[in-house]
C-alpha atoms as a PDB file:
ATOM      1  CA  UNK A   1      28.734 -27.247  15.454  1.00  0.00           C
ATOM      2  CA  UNK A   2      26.492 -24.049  16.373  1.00  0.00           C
ATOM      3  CA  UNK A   3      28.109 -22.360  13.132  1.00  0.00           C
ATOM      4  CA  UNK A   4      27.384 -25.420  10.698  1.00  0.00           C
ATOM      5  CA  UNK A   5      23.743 -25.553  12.146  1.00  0.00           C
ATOM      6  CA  UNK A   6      23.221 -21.496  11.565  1.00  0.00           C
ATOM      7  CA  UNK A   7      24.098 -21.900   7.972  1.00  0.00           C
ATOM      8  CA  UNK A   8      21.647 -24.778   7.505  1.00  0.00           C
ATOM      9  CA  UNK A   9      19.226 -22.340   9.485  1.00  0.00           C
ATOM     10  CA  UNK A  10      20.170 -19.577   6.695  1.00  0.00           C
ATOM     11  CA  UNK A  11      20.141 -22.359   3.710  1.00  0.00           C
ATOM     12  CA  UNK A  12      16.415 -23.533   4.606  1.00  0.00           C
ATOM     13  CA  UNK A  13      15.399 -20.092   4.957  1.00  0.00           C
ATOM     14  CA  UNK A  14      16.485 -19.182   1.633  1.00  0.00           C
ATOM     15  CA  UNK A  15      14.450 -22.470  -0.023  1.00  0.00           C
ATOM     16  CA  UNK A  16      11.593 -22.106   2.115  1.00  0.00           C
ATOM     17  CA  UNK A  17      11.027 -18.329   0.740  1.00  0.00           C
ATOM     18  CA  UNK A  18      11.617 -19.830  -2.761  1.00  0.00           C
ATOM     19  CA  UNK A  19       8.862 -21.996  -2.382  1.00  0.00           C
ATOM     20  CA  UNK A  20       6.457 -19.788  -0.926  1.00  0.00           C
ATOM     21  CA  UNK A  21       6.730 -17.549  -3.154  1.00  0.00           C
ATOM     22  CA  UNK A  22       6.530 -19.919  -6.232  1.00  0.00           C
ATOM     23  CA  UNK A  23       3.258 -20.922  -4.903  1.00  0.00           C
ATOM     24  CA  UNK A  24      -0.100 -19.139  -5.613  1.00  0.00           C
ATOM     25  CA  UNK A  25      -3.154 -19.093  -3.067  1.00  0.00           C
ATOM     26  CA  UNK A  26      -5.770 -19.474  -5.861  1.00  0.00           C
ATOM     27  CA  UNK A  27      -3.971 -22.230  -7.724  1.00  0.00           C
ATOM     28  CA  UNK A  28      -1.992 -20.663 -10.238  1.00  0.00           C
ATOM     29  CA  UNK A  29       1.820 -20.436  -9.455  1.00  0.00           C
ATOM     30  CA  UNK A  30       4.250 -22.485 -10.484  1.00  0.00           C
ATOM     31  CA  UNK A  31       1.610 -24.938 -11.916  1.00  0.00           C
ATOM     32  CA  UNK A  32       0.044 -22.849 -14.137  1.00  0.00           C
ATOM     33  CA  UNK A  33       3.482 -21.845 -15.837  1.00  0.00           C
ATOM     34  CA  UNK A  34       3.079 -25.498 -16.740  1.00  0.00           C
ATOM     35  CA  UNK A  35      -0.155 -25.591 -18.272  1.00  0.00           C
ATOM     36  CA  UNK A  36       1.273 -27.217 -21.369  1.00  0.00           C
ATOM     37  CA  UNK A  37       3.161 -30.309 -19.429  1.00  0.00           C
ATOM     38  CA  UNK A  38      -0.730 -31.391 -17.624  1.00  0.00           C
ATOM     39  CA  UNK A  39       0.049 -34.705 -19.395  1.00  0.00           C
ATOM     40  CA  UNK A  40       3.057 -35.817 -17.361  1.00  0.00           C
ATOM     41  CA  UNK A  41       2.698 -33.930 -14.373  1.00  0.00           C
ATOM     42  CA  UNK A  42      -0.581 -32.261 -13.637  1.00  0.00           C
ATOM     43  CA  UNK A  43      -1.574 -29.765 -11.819  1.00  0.00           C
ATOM     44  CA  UNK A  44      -2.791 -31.221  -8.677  1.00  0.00           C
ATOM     45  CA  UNK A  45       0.653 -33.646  -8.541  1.00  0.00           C
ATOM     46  CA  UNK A  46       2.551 -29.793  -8.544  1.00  0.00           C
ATOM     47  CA  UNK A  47       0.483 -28.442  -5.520  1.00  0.00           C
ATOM     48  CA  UNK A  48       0.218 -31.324  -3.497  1.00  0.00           C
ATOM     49  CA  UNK A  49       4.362 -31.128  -4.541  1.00  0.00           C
ATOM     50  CA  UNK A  50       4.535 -27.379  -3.109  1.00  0.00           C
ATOM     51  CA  UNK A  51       2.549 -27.919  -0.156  1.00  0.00           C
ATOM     52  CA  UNK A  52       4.899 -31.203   1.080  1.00  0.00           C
ATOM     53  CA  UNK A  53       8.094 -29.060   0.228  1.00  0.00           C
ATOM     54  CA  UNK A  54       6.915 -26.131   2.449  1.00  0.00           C
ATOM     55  CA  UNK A  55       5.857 -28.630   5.474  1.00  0.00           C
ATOM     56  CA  UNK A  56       8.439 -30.242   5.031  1.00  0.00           C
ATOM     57  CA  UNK A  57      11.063 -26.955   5.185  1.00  0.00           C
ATOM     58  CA  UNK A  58       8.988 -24.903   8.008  1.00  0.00           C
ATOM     59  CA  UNK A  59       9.819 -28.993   9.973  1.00  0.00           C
ATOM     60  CA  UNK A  60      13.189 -28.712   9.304  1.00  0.00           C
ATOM     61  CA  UNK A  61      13.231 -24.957  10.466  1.00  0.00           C
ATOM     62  CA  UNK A  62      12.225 -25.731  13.314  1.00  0.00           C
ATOM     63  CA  UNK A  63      14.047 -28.946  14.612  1.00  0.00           C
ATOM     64  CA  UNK A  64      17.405 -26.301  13.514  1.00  0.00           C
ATOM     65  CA  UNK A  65      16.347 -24.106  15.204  1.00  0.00           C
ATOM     66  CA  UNK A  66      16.003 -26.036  18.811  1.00  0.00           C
ATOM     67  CA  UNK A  67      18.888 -27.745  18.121  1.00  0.00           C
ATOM     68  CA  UNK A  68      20.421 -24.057  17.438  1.00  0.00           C
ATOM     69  CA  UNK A  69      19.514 -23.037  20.884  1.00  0.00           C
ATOM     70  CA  UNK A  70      20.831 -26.880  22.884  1.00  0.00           C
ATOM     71  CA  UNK A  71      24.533 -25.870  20.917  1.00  0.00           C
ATOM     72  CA  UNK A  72      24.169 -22.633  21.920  1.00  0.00           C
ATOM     73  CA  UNK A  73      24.079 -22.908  25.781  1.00  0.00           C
ATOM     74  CA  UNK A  74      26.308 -23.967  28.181  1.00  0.00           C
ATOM     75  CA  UNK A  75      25.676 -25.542  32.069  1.00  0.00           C
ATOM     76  CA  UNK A  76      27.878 -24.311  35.240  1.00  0.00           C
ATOM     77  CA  UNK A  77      27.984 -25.973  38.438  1.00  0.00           C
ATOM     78  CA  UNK A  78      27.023 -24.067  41.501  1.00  0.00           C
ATOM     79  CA  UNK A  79      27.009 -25.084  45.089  1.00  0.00           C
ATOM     80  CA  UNK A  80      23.103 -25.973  44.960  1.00  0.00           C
ATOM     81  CA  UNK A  81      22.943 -27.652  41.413  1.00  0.00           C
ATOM     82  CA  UNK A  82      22.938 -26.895  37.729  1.00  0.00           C
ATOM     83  CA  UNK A  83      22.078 -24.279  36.324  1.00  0.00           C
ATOM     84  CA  UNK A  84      21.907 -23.182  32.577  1.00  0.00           C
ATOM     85  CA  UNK A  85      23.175 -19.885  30.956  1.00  0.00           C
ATOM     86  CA  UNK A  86      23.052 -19.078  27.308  1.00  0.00           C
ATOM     87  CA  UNK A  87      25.947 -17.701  26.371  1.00  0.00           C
ATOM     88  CA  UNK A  88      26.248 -15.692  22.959  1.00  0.00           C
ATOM     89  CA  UNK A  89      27.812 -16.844  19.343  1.00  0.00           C
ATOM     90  CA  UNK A  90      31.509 -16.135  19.105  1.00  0.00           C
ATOM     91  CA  UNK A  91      32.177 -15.162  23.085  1.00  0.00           C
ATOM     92  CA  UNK A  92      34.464 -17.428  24.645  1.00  0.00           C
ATOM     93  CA  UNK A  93      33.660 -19.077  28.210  1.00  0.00           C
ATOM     94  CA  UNK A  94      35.931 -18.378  31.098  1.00  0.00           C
ATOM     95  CA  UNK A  95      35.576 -19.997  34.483  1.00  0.00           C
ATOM     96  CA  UNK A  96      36.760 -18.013  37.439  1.00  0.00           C
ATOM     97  CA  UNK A  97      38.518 -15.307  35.608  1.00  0.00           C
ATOM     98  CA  UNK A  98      39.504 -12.608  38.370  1.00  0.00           C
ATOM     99  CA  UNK A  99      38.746  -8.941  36.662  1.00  0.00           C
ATOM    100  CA  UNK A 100      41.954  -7.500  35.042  1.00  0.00           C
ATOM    101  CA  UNK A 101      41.696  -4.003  37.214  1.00  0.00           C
ATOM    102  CA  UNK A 102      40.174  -3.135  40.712  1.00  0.00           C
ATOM    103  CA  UNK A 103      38.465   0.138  40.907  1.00  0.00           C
ATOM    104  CA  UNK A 104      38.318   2.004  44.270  1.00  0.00           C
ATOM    105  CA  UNK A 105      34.934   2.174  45.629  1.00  0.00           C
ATOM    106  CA  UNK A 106      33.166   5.594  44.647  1.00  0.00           C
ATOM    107  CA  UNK A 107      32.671   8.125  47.524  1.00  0.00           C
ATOM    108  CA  UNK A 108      29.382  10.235  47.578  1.00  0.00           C
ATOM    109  CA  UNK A 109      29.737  14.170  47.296  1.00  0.00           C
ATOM    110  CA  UNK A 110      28.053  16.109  49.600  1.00  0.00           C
ATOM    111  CA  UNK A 111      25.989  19.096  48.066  1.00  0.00           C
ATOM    112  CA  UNK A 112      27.227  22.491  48.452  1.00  0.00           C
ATOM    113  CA  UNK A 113      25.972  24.449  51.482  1.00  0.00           C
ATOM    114  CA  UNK A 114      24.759  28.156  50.621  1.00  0.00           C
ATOM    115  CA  UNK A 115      26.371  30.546  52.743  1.00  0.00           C
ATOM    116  CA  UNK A 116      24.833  32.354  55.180  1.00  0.00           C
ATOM    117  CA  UNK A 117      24.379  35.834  55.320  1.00  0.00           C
END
C-alpha cells in the first residue's frame, strides 16, 4: 500500500509542476495563449480554473503524504506500552532475531613504555 501511495505522491507531483508552470503571475499564461477562444471560455473562467487545480493538487499532496508516513511505520510492544518506530521502504521487520555472529569483546592495548636508560 506504501508503494501505490508513493507513486500517487510522484503522479501529483508531476501535475502540480505542470500547472504551476502553465500559470503566469501577471495574468498571462495559459490564458493568454487563448486570447482568441474569450468567447467560450474567458479569461477569468481559466485563472480561477488554474488556481482551483493547484489548491486542489498541493491538498492532495499533502493528505499523500501523511498517509505516506501512517503506511510507513510500524508499532512494537514493550514491557511499559507502545511505542512507534518508522521503519524504512523496502526493509523487512524481524522480531527477536538473535545476531547471526558473536564477536569477542575488544581488549584495550596498553601504550608502549619507553625504556629506560
Amino acid at each position: 500500500m506504501g508503494s501505490i501511495i508513493s507513486v500517487l505522491i510522484v503522479i501529483v507531483c508531476i501535475f502540480l509542476i505542470l500547472v504551476v508552470l502553465v500559470q503566469n503571475s501577471k495574468g498571462g499564461g495559459l490564458a493568454s495563449s487563448f486570447s482568441s477562444s474569450n468567447q467560450v471560455m474567458g479569461v477569468r473562467k481559466t485563472a480561477d480554473f488554474l488556481e482551483k487545480a493547484t489548491w486542489s493538487l498541493a491538498i492532495a499532496l499533502l493528505v499523500l503524504s501523511i498517509l505516506s508516513t501512517s503506511f510507513n511505520s510500524t508499532t512494537t510492544t514493550t514491557t511499559s506500552g507502545t511505542t512507534s518506530k518508522t521503519r524504512e521502504i523496502g526493509t523487512t521487520k524481524t522480531d527477536n532475531a538473535a545476531p547471526a555472529t558473536k564477536t569477542a569483546p575488544i581488549t584495550p592495548i596498553a601504550p608502549p613504555v619507553a625504556p629506560k636508560n
